[in-house]
N, C-alpha and C. Protein backbone atom coordinates (compact mmCIF):
# COMPACT_ATOMS: atom_id res chain seq x y z
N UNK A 1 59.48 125.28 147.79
CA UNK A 1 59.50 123.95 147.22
C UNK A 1 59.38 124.01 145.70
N UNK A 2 58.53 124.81 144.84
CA UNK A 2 58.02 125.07 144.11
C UNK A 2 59.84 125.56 143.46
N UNK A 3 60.29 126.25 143.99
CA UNK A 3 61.22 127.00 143.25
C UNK A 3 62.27 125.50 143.10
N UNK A 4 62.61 124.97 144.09
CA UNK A 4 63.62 123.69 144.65
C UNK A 4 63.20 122.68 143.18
N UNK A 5 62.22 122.70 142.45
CA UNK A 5 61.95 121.32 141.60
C UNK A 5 62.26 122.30 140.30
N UNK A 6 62.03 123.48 140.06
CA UNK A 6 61.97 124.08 138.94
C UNK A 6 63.34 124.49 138.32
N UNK A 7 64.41 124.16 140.05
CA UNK A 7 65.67 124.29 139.80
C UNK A 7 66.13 122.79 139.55
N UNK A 8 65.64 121.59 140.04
CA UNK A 8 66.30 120.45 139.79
C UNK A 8 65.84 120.04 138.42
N UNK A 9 64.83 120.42 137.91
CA UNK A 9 64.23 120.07 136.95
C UNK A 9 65.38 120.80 135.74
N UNK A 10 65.55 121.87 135.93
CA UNK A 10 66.62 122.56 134.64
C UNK A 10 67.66 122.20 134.59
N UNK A 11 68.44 121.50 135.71
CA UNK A 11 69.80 120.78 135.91
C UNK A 11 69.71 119.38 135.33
N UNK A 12 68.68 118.83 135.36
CA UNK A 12 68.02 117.88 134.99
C UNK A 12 68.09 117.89 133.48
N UNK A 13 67.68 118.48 132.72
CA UNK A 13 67.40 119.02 131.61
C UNK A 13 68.69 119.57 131.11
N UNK A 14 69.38 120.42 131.48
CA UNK A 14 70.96 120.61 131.44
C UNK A 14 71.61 119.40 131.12
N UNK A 15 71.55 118.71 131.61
CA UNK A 15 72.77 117.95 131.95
C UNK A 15 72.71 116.59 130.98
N UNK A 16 71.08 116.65 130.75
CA UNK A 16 70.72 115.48 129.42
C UNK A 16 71.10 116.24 128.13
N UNK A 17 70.72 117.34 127.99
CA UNK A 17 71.70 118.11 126.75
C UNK A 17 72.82 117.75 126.55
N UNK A 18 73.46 117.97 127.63
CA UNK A 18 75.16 118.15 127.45
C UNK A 18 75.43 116.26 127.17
N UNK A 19 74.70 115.56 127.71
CA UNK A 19 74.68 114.16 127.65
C UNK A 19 74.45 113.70 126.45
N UNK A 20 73.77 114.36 125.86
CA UNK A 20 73.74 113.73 124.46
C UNK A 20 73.97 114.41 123.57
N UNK A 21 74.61 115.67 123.63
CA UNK A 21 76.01 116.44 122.61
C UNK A 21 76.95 115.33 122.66
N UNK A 22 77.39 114.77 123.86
CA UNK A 22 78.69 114.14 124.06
C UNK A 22 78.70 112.51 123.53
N UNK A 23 77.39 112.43 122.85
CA UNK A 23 77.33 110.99 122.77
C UNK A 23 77.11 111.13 120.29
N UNK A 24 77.12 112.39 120.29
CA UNK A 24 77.22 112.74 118.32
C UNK A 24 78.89 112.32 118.06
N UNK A 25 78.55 111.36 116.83
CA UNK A 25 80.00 111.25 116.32
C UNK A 25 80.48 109.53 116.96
N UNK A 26 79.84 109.39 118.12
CA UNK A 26 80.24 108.33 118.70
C UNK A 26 79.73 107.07 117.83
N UNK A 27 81.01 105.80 117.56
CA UNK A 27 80.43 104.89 116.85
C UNK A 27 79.69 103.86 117.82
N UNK A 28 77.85 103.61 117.22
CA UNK A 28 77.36 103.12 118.21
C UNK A 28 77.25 101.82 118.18
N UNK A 29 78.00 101.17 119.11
CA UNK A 29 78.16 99.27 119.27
C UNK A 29 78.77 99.21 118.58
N UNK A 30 79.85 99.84 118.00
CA UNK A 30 80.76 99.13 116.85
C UNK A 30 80.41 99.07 115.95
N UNK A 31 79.15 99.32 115.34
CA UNK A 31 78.14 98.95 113.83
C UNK A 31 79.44 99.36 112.64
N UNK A 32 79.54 98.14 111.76
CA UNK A 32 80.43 98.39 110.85
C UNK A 32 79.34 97.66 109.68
N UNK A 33 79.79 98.70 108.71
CA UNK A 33 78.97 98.35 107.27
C UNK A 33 79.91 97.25 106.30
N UNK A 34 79.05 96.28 105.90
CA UNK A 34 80.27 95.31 105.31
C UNK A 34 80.08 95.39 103.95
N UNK A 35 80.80 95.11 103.28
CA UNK A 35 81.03 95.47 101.85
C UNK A 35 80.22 93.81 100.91
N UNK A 36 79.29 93.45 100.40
CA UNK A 36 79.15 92.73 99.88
C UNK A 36 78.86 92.04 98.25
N UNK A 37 78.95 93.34 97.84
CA UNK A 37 79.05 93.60 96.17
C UNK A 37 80.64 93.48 95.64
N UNK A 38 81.96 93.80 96.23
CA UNK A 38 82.67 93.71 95.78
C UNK A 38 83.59 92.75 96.08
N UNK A 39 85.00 92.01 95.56
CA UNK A 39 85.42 90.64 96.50
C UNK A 39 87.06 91.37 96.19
N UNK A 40 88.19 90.59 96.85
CA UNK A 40 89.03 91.12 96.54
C UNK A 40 89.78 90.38 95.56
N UNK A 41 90.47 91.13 94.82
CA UNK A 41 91.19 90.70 93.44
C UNK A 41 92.25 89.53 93.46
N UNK A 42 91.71 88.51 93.28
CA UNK A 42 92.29 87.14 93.01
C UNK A 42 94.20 87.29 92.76
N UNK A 43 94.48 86.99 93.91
CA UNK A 43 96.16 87.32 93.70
C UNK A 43 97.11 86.23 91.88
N UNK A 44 97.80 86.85 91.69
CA UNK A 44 98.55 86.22 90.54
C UNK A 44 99.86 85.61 90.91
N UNK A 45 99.60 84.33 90.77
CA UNK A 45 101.06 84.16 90.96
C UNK A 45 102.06 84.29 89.67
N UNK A 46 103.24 84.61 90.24
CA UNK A 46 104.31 84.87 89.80
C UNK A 46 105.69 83.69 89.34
N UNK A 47 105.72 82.90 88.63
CA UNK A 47 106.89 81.65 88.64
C UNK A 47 107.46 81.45 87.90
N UNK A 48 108.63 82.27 88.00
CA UNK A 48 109.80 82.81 86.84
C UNK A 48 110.76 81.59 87.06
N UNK A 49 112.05 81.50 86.21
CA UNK A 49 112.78 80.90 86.00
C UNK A 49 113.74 80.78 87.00
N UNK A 50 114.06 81.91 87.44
CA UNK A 50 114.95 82.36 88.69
C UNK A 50 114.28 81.49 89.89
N UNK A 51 112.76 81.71 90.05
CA UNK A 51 111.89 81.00 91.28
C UNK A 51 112.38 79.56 91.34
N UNK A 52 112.21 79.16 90.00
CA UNK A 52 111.64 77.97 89.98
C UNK A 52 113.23 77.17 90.17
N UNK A 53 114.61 78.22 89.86
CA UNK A 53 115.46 77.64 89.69
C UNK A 53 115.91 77.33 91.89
N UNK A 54 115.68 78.21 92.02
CA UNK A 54 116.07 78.49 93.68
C UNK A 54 115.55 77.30 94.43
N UNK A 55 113.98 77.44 94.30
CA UNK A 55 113.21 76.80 95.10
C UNK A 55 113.41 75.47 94.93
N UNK A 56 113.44 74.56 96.16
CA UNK A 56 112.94 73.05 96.45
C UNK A 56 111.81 72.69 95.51
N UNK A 57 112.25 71.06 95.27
CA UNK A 57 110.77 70.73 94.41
C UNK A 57 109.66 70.21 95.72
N UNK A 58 110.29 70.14 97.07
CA UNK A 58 108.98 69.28 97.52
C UNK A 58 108.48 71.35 98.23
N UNK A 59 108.48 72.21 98.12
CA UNK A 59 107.81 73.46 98.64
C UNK A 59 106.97 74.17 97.09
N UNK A 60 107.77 73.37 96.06
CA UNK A 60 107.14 73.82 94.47
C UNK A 60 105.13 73.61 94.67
N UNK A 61 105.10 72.41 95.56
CA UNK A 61 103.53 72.24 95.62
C UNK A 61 102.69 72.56 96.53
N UNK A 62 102.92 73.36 97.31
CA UNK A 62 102.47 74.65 98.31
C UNK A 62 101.37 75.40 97.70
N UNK A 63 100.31 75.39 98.28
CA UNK A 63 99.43 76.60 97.82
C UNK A 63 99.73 77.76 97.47
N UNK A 64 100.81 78.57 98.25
CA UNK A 64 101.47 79.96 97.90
C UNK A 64 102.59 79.98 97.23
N UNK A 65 102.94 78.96 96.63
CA UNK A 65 104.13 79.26 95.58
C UNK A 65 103.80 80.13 94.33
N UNK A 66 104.52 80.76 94.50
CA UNK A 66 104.61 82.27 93.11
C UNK A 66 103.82 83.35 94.00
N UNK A 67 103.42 83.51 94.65
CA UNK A 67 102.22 84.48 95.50
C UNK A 67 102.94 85.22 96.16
N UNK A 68 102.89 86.25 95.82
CA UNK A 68 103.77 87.58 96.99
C UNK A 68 102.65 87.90 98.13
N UNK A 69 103.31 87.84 99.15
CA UNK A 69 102.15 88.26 100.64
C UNK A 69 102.01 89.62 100.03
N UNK A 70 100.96 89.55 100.72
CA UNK A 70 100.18 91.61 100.88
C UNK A 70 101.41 92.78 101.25
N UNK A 71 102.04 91.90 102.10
CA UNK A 71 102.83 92.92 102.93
C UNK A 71 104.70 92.50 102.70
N UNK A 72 104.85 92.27 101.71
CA UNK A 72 106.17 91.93 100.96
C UNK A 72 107.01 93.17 100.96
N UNK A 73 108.09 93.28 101.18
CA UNK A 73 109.06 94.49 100.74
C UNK A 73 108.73 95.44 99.59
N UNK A 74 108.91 94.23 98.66
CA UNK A 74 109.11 95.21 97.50
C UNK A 74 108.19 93.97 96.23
N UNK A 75 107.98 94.37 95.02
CA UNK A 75 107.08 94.01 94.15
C UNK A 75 107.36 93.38 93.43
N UNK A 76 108.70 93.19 93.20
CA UNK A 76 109.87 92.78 92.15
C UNK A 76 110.99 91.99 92.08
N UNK A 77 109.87 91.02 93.31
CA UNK A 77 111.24 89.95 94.35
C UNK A 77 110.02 88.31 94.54
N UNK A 78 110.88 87.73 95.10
CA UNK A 78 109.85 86.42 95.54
C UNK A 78 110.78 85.84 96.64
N UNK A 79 109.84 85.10 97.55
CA UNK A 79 109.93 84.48 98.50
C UNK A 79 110.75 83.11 98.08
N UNK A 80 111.48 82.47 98.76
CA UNK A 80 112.07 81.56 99.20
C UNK A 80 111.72 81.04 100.13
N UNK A 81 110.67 80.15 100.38
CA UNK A 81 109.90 79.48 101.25
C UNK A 81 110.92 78.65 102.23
N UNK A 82 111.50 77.86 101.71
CA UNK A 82 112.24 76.84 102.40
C UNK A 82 113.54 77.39 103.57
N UNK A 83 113.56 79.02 103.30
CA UNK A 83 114.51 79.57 103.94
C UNK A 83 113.36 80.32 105.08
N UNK A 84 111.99 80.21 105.03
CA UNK A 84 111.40 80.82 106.00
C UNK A 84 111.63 80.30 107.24
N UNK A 85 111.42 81.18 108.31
CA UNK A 85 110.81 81.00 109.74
C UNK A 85 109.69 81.00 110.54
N UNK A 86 109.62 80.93 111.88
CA UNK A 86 108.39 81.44 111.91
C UNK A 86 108.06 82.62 112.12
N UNK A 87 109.51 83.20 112.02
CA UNK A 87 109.15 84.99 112.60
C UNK A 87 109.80 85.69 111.30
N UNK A 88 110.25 85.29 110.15
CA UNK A 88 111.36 85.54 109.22
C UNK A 88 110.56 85.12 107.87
N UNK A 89 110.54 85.66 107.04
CA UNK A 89 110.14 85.77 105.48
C UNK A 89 111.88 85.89 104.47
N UNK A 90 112.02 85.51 104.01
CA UNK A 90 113.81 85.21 102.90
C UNK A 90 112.71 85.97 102.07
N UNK A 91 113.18 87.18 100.79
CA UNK A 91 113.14 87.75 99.71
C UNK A 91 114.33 87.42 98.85
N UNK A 92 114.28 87.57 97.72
CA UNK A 92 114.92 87.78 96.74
C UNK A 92 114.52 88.82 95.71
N UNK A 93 115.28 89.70 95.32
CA UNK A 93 114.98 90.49 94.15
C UNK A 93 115.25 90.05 93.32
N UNK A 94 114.00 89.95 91.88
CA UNK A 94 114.02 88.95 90.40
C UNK A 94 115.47 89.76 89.58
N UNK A 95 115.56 88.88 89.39
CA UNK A 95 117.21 89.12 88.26
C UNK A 95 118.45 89.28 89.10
N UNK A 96 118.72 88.90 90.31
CA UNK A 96 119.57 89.07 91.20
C UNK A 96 120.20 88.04 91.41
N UNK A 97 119.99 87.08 91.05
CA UNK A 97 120.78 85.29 91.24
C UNK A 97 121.27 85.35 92.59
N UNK A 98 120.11 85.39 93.47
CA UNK A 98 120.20 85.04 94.99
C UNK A 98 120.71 85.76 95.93
């Protein structure tokens, strides 16, 4: 009997080792650190002559007029709002006359 517990006892003991090797590295509950010292950089809008010539005057008073999304093609273009969709973004590249 004596031998029977001294063996369940090390399997026992085994097996919580290996149990909590397997649990290092793991992110626990999701804990995410949030950033609260820094904010993100106030976007610039952009409202060139070309924009202003393209665009509708009733989309001219839109919160995002001149504002390139985050995730725009390219850096050196602007949106045409009035040609959007709901699955579709219109670009233009600046100096390109449409």
């Amino acid at each position: 009997m004596k031998n029977f517990l001294s063996l369940l006892m090390f399997t026992f003991l085994t097996l919580l080792i290996i149990d909590l090797k397997a649990q290092k590295g793991v992110d626990v509950a999701g804990v995410k650190e949030y950033n609260f010292t820094t904010s993100l950089p106030t976007p610039v809008r952009q409202i060139s002559a070309n924009l202003l010539d393209q665009m509708d005057d009733k989309y001219k008073a839109l919160p995002e007029f001149g504002l390139l999304p985050y995730d725009a093609p390219c850096k050196d273009c602007y949106e045409i709002i009035d040609k959007r969709t709901s699955n579709t973004r219109y670009y233009v590249k600046e100096n390109s006359n449409g």
